[in-house]
Structure formats: structure tokens, C-alpha cells
N, C-alpha and C. Protein backbone atom coordinates (compact mmCIF):
# COMPACT_ATOMS: atom_id res chain seq x y z
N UNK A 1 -46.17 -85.03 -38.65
CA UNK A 1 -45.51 -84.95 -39.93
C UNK A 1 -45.02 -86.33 -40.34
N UNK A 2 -45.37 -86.35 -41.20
CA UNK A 2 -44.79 -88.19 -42.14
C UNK A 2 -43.69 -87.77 -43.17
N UNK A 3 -43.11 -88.98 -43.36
CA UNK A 3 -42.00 -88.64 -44.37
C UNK A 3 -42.54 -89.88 -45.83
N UNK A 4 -42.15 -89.48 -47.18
CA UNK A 4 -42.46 -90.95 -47.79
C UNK A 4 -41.72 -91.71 -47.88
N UNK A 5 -40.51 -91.83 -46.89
CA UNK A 5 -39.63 -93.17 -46.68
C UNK A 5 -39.65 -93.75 -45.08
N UNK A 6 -40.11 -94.94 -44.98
CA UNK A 6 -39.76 -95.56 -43.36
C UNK A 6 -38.18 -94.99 -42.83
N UNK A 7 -39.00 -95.33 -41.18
CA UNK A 7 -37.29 -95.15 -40.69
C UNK A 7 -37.90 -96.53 -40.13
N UNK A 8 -36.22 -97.25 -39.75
CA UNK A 8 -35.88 -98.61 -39.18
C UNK A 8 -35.72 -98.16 -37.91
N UNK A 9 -36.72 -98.68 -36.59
CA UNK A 9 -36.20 -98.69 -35.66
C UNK A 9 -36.06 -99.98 -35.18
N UNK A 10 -35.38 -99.78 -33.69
CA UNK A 10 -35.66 -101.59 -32.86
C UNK A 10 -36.41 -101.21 -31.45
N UNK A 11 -37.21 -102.51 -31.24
CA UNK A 11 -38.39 -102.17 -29.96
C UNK A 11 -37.42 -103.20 -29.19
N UNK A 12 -37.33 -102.67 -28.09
CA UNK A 12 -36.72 -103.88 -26.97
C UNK A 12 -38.11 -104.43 -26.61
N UNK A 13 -38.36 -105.86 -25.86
CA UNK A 13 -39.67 -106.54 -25.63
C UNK A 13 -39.44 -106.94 -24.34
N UNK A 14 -39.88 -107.06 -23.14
CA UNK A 14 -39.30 -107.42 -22.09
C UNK A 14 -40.68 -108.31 -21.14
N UNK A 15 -40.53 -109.33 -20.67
CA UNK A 15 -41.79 -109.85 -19.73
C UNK A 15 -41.69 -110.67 -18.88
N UNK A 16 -41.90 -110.73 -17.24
CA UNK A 16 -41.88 -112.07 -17.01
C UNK A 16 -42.95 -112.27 -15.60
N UNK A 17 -44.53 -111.63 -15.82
CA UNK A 17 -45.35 -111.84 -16.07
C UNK A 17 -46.59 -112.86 -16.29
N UNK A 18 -47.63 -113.39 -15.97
CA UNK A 18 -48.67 -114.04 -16.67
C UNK A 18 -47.98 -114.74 -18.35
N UNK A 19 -47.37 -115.60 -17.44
CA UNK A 19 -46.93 -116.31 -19.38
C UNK A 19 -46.10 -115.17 -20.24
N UNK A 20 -44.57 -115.21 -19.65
CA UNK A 20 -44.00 -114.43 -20.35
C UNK A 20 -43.62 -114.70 -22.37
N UNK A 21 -43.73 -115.93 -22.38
CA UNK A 21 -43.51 -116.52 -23.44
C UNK A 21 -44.14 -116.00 -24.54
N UNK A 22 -45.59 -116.34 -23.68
CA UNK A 22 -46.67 -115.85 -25.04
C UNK A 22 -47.27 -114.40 -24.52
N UNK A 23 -46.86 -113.70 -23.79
CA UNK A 23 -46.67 -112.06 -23.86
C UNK A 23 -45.79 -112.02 -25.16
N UNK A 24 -44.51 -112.28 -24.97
CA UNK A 24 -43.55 -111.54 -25.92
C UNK A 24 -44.13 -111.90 -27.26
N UNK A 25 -44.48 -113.09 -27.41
CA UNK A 25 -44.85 -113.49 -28.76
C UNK A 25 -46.34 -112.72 -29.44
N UNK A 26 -47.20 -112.46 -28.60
CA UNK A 26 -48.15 -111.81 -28.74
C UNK A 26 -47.67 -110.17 -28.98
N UNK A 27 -47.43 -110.04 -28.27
CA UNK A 27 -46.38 -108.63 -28.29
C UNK A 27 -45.93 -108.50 -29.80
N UNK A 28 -45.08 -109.07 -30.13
CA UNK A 28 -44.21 -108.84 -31.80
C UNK A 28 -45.73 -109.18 -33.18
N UNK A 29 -46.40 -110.13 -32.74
CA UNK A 29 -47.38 -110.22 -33.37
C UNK A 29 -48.43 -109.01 -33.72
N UNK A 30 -48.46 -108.19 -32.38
CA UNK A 30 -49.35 -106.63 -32.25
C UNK A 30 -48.38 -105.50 -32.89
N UNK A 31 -46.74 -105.30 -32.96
CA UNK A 31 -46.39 -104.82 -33.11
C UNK A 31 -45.96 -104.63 -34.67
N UNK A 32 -46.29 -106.29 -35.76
CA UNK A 32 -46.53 -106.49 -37.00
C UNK A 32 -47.94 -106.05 -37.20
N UNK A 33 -48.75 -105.14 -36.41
CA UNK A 33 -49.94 -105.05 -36.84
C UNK A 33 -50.44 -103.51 -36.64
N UNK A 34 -49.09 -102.61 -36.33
CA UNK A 34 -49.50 -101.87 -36.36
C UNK A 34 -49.41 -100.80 -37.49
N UNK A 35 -49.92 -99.38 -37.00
CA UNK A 35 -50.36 -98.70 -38.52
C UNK A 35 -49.39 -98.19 -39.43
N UNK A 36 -49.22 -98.00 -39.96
CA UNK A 36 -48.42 -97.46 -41.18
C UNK A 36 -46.94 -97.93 -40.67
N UNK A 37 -46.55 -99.10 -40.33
CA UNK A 37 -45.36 -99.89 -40.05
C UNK A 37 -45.30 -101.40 -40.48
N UNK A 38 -44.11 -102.09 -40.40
CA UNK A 38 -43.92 -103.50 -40.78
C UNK A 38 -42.62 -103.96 -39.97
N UNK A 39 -43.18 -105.25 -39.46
CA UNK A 39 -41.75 -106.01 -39.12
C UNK A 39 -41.14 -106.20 -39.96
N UNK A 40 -39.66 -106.08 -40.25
CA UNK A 40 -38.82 -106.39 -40.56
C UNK A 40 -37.76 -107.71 -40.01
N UNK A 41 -37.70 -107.80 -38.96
CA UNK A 41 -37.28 -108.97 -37.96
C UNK A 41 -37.45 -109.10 -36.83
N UNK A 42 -37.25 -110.19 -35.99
CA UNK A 42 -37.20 -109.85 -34.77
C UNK A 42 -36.27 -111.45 -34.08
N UNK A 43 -36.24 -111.04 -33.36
CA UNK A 43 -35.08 -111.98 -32.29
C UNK A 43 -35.28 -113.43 -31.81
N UNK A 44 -34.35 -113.99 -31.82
CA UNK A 44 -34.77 -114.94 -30.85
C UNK A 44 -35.37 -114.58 -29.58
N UNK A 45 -36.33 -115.21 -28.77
CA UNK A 45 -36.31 -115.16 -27.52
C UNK A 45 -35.39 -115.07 -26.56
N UNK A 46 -35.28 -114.77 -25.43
CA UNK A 46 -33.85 -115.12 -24.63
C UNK A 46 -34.25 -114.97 -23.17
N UNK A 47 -34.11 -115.97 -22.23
CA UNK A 47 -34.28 -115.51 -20.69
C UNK A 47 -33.07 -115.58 -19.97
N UNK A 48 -33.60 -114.40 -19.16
CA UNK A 48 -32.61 -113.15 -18.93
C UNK A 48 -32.85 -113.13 -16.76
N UNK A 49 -31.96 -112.65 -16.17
CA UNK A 49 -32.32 -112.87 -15.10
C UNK A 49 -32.85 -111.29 -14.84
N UNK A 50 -33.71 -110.67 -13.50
CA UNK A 50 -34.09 -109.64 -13.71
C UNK A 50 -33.13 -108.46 -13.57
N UNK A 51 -33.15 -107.59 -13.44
CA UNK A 51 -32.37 -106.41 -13.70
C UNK A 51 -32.27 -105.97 -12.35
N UNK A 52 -34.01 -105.54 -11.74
CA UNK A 52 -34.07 -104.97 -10.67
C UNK A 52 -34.23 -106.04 -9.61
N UNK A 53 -35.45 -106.39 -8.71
CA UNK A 53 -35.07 -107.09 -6.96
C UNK A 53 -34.65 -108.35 -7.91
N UNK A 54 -34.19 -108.98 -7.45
CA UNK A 54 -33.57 -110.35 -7.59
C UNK A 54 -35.32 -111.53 -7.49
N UNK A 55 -36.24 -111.34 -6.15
CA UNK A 55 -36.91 -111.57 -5.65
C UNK A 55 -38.43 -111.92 -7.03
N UNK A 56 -37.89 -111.79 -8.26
CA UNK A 56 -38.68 -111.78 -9.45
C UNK A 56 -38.38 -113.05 -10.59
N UNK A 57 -39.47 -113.60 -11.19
CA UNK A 57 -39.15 -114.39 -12.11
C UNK A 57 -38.18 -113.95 -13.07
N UNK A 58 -37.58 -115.07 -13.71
CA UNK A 58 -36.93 -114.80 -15.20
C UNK A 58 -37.71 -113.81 -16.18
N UNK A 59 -36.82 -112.76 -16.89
CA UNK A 59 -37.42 -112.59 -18.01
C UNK A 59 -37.31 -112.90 -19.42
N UNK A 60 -38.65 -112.50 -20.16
CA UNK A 60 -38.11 -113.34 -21.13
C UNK A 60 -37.95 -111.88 -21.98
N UNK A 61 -37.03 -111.74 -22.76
CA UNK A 61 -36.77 -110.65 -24.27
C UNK A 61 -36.29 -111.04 -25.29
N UNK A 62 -36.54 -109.97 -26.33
CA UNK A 62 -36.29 -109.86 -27.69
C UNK A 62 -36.52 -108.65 -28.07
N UNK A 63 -36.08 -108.43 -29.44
CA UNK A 63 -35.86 -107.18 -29.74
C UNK A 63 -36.47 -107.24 -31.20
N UNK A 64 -36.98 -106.33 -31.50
CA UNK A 64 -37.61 -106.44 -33.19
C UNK A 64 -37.42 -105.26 -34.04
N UNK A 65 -36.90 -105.69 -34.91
CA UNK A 65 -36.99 -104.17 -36.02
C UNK A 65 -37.96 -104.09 -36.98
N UNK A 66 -38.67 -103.10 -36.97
CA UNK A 66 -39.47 -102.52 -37.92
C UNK A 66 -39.30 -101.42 -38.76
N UNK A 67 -39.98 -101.29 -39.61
CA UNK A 67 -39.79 -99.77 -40.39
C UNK A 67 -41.19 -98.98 -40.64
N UNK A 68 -41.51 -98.25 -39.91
CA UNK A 68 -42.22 -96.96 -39.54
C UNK A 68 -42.28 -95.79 -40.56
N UNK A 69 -43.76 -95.48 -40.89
CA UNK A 69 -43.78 -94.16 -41.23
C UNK A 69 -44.33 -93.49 -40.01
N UNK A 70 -44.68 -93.99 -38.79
CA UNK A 70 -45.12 -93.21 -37.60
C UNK A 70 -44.08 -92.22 -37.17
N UNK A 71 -44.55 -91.12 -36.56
CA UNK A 71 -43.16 -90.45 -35.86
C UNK A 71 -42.79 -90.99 -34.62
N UNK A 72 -41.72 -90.67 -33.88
CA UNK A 72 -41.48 -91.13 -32.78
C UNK A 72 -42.34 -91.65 -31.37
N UNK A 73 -42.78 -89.81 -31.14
CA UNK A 73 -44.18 -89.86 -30.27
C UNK A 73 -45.29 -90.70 -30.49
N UNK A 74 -45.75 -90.65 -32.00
CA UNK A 74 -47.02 -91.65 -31.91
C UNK A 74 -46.41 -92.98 -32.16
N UNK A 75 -45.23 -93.35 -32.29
CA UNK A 75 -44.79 -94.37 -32.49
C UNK A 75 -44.68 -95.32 -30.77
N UNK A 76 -44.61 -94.10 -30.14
CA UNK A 76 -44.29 -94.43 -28.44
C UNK A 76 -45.73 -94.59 -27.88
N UNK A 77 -46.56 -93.67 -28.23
CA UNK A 77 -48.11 -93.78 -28.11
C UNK A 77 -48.48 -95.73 -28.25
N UNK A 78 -48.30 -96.28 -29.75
CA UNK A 78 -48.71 -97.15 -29.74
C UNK A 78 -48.28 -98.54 -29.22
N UNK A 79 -46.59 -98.10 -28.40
CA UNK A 79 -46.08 -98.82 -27.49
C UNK A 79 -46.89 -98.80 -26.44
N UNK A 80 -47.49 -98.20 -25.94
CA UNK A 80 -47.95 -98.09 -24.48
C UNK A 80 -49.24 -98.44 -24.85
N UNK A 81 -49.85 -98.15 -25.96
CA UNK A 81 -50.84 -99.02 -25.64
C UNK A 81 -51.14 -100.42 -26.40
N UNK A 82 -50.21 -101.07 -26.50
CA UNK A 82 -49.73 -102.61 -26.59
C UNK A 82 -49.72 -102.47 -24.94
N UNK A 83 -48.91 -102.07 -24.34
CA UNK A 83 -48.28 -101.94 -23.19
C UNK A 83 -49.95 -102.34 -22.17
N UNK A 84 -50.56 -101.49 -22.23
CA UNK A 84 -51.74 -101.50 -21.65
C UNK A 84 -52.76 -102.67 -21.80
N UNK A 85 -53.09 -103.43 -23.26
CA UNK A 85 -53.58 -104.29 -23.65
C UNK A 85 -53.19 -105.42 -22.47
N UNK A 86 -51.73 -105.92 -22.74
CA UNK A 86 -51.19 -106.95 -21.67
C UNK A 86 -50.87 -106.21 -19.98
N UNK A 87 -52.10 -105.30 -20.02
CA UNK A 87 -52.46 -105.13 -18.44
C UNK A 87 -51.21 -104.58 -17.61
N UNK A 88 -50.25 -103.98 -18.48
CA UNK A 88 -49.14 -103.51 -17.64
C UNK A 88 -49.48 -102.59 -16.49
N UNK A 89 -48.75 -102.52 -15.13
CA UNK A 89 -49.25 -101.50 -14.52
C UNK A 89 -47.73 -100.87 -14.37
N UNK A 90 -47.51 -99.76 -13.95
CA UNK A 90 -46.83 -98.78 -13.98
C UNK A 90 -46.71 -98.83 -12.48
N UNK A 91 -45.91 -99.08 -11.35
CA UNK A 91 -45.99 -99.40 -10.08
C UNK A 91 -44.74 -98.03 -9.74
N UNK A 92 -44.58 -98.49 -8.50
CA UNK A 92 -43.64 -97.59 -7.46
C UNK A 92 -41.65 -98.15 -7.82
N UNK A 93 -42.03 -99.23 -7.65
CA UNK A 93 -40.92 -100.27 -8.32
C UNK A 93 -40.31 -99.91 -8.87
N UNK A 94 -38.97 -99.99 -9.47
CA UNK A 94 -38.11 -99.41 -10.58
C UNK A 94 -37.58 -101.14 -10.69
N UNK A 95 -37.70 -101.33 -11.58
CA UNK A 95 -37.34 -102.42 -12.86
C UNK A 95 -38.04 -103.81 -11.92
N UNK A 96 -39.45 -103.73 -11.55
CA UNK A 96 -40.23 -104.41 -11.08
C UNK A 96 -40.93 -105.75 -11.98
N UNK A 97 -41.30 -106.37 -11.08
CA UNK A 97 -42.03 -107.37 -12.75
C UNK A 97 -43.04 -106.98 -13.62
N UNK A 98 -43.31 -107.55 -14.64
CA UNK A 98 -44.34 -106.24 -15.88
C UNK A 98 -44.89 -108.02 -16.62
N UNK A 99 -45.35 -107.50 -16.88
CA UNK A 99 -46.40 -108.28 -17.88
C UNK A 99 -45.82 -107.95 -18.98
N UNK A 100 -45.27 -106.56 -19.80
CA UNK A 100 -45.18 -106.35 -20.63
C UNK A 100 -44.11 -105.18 -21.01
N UNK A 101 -43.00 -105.36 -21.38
CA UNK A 101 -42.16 -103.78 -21.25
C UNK A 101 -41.64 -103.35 -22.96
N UNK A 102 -42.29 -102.83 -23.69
CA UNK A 102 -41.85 -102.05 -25.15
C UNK A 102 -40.65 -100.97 -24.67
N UNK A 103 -39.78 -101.23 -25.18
CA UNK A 103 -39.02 -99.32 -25.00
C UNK A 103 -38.10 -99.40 -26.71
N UNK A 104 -38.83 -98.34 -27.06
CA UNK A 104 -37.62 -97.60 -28.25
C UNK A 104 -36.79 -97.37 -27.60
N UNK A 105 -35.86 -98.35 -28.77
CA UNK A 105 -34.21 -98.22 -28.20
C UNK A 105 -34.04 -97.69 -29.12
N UNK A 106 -33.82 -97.45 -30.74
CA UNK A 106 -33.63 -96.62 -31.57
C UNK A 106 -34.51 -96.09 -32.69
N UNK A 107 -34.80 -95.14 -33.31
CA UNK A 107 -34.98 -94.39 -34.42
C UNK A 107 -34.65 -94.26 -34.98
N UNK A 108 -33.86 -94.28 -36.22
CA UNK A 108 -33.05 -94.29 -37.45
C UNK A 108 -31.88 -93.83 -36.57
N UNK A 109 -31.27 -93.14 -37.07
CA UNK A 109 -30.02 -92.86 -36.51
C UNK A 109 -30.31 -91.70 -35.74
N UNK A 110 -31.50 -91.29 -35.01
CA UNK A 110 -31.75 -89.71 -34.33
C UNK A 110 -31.19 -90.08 -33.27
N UNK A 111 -30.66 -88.90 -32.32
CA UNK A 111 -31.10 -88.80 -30.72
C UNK A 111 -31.71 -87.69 -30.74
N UNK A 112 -32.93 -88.47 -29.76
CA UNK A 112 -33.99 -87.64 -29.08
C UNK A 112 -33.78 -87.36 -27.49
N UNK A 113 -34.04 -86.29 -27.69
CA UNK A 113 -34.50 -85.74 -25.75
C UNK A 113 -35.60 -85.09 -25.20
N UNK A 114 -36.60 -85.96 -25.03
CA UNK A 114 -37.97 -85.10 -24.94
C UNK A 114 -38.53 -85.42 -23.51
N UNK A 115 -39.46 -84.93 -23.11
CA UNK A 115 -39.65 -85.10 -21.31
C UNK A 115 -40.33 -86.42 -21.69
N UNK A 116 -40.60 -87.15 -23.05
CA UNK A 116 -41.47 -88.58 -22.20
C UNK A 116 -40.66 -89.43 -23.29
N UNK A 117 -39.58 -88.85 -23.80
CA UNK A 117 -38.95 -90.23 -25.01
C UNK A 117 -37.42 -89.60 -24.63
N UNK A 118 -36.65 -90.45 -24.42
CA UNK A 118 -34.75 -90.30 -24.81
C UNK A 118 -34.54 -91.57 -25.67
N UNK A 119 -33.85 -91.24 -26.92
CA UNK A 119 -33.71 -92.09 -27.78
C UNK A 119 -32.21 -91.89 -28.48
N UNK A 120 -31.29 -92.79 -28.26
CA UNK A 120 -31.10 -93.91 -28.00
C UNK A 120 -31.56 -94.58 -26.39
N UNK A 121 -32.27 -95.81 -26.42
CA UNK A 121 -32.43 -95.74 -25.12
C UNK A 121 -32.23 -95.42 -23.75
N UNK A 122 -31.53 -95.31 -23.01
CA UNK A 122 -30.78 -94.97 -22.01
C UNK A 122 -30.53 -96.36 -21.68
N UNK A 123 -29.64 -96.54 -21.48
CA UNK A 123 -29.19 -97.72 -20.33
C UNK A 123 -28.69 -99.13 -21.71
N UNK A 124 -29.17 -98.59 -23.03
CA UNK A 124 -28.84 -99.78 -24.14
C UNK A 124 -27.52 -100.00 -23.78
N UNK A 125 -26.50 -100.00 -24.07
CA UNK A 125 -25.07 -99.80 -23.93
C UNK A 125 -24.67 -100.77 -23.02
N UNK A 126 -25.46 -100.94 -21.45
CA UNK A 126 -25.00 -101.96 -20.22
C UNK A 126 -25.56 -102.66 -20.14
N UNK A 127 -27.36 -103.27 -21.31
CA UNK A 127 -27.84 -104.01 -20.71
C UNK A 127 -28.06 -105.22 -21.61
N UNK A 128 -27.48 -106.09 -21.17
CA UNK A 128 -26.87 -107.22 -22.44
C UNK A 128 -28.59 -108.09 -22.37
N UNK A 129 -29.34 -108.03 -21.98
CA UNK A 129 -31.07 -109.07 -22.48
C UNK A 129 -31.35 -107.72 -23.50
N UNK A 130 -30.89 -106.32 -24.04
CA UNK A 130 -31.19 -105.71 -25.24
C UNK A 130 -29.83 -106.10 -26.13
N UNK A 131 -28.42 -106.01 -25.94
CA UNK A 131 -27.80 -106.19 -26.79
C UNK A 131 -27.66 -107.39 -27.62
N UNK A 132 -27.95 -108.57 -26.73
CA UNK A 132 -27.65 -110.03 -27.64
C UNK A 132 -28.74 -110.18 -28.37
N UNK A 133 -29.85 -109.46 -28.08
CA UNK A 133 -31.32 -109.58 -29.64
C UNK A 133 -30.58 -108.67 -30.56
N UNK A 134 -30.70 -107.62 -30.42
CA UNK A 134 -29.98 -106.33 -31.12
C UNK A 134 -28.94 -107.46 -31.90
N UNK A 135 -28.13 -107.90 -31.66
CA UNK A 135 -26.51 -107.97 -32.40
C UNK A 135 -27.25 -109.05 -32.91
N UNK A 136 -27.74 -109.69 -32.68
CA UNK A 136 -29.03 -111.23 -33.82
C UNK A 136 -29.13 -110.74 -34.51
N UNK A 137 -30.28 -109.71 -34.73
CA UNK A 137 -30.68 -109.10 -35.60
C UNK A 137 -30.16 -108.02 -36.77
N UNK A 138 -29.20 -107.05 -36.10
CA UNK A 138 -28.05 -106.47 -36.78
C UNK A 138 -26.98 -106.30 -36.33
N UNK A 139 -25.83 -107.11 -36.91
CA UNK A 139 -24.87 -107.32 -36.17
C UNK A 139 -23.72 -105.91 -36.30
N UNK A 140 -24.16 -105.34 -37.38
CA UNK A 140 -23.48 -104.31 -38.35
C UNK A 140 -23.99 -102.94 -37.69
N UNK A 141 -25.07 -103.04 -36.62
CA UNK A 141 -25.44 -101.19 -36.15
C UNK A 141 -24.60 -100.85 -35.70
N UNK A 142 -24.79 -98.88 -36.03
CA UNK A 142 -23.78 -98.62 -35.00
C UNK A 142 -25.23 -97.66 -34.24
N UNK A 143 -24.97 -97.59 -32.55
CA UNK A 143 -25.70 -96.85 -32.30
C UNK A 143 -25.17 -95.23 -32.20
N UNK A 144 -26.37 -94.35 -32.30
CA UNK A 144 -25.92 -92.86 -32.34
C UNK A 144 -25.20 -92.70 -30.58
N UNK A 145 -24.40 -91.82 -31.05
CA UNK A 145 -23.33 -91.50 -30.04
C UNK A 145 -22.92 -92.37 -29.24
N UNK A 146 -22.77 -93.76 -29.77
CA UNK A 146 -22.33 -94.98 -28.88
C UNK A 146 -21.23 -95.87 -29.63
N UNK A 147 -21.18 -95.96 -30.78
CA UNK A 147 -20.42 -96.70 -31.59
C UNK A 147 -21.08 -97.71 -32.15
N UNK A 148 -19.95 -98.80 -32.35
CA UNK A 148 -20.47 -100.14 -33.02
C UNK A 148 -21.17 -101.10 -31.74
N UNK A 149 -22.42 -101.52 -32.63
CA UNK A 149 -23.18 -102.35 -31.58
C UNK A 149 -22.35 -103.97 -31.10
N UNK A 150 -21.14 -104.39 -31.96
CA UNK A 150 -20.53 -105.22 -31.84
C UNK A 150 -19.52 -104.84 -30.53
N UNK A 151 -19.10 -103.29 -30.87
CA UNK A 151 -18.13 -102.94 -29.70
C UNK A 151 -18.64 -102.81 -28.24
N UNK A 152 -20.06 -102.72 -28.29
CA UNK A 152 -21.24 -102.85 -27.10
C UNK A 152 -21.14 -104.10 -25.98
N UNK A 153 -21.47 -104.71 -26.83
CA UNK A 153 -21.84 -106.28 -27.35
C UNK A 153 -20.47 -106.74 -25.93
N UNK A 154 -19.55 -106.67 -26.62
CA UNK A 154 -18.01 -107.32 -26.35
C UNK A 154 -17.86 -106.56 -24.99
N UNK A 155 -18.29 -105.49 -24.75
CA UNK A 155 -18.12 -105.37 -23.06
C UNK A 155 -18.71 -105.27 -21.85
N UNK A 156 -19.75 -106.16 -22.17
CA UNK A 156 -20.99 -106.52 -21.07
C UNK A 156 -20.50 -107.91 -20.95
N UNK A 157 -20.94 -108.76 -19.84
CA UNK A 157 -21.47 -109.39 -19.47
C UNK A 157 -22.34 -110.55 -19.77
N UNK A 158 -22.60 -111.47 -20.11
CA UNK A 158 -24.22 -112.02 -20.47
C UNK A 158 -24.18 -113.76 -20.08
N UNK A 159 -23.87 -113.63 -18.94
CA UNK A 159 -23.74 -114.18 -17.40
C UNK A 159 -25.58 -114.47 -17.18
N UNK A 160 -25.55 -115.80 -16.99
CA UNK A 160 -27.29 -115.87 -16.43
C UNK A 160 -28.70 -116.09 -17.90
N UNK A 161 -27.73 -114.98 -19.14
CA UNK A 161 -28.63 -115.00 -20.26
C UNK A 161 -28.85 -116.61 -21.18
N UNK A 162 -29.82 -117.14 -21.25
CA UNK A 162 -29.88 -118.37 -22.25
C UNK A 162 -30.87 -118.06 -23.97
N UNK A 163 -30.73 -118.45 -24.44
CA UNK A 163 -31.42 -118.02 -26.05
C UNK A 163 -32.62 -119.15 -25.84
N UNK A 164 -33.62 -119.16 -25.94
CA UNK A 164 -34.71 -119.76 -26.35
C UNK A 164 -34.63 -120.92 -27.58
């Protein structure tokens, strides 16, 4: 089902990978190219230290907003296969190194709970390499059932993070 007005979401971008640099940049470039959507902005770069083993390169992120007539699902569809293009593999690992990491962090103002999408992201809220693109880009969101993205923002951390 389509609607005849976009919704604004934001893609978190995450890589550090085969040339994380020009992953991410290639990345936002595929993601201005996809179907019935448009960038609207997107972030500075920023490297970020990793999340999960320590034992991993820097990553590099950004965050981009677009506005979508896709729905969620096929909107997540064409994340993964960006995702796939830059050879991502899907390992045993939990927050392992990637070539390439897309995650909808938001949808207009929905929350979703579906067995292969939770939207607002999970984990947006603690993880400051999504909040300092996010607050670049709109400093004014509030996220659903989270508050102001400024009030986010102000109680993390961002220790280790540098802007590109």
C-alpha cells in the first residue's frame, strides 16, 4: 500500500570494512537512487570506535534522511540489498565488522514491531555514532516513545567519536 505523501525517515550507515570511507559514501549515493524515494540530507561522516570486540577497526557512520513513498518492509528490503551489493555477510558475531550496516532508525513518527523490523531502532537512544549524525541533521526530532533527540543527545557519551 502507498500513500500520496512521503514519510521522512533516517537510515543509520555504519562500516569499517574494505574502505569504510567510500562504503559509506557509496552507500548514501545508492540510497539517493532508490525507487520512489529522495535524499533529503545526510551527515557528516564520523569515526566512531566499535561497539562490539574492541579487536576491530574504526567505524566510519552517518545517518541520512530521506522521504519515501516505499513502505517500511520494502523499504527494509532495499536496505539489505544495498547491504548485499557491498558484500555484507551476516556472521555469528554480534556487532562484528561489516562492510556495510543500513538500519531504519525511524519512520515518520510510527513504532513498529514486526519479527524482521522494530522501529524506532532499538538501541538509538545509547548509541551516540547514531545520535551525533541524527542531531546534524535534525536537531529538532523528537523520537516516538523516546522524547527529544536533543534530550538523547545530552546523555550519552561521545568519548572516542571524531567528525570527518
Amino acid at each position: 500500500m502507498t500513500s500520496d505523501l512521503p514519510v521522512t525517515v533516517y537510515i543509520g550507515i555504519g562500516a569499517n570494512l574494505d574502505g569504510p570511507v567510500q562504503q559509506v559514501s557509496r552507500a548514501l549515493n545508492e540510497l539517493a537512487a532508490l525507487p520512489r524515494t529522495r535524499l533529503v540530507k545526510k551527515s557528516s561522516l564520523y569515526r566512531t570506535p566499535p561497539m562490539g570486540p574492541p579487536d576491530q577497526p574504526d567505524y566510519i557512520n552517518a545517518v541520512a534522511e530521506l522521504d519515501t513513498w516505499l513502505t517500511p518492509l520494502a523499504l527494509l528490503d532495499e536496505l539489505q540489498r544495498i547491504e548485499q551489493l557491498h558484500r555484507r555477510v551476516r556472521g555469528a558475531q554480534r556487532w562484528g565488522p561489516r562492510t556495510l550496516d543500513l538500519d531504519l532508525l525511524l519512520y515518520g513518527a510510527q513504532k513498529i514491531e514486526q519479527p524482521r523490523l522494530r522501529v524506532p531502532h532499538p538501541g538509538l537512544a545509547e548509541r551516540a555514532f547514531v545520535l551525533l549524525p541524527l542531531v546534524e541533521i535534525a536537531p529538532a526530532l523528537a523520537v516516538p516513545g523516546l522524547g527529544a533527540l536533543a534530550d538523547l543527545k545530552a546523555s550519552i557519551s561521545s568519548d572516542g567519536i571524531s567528525c570527518l
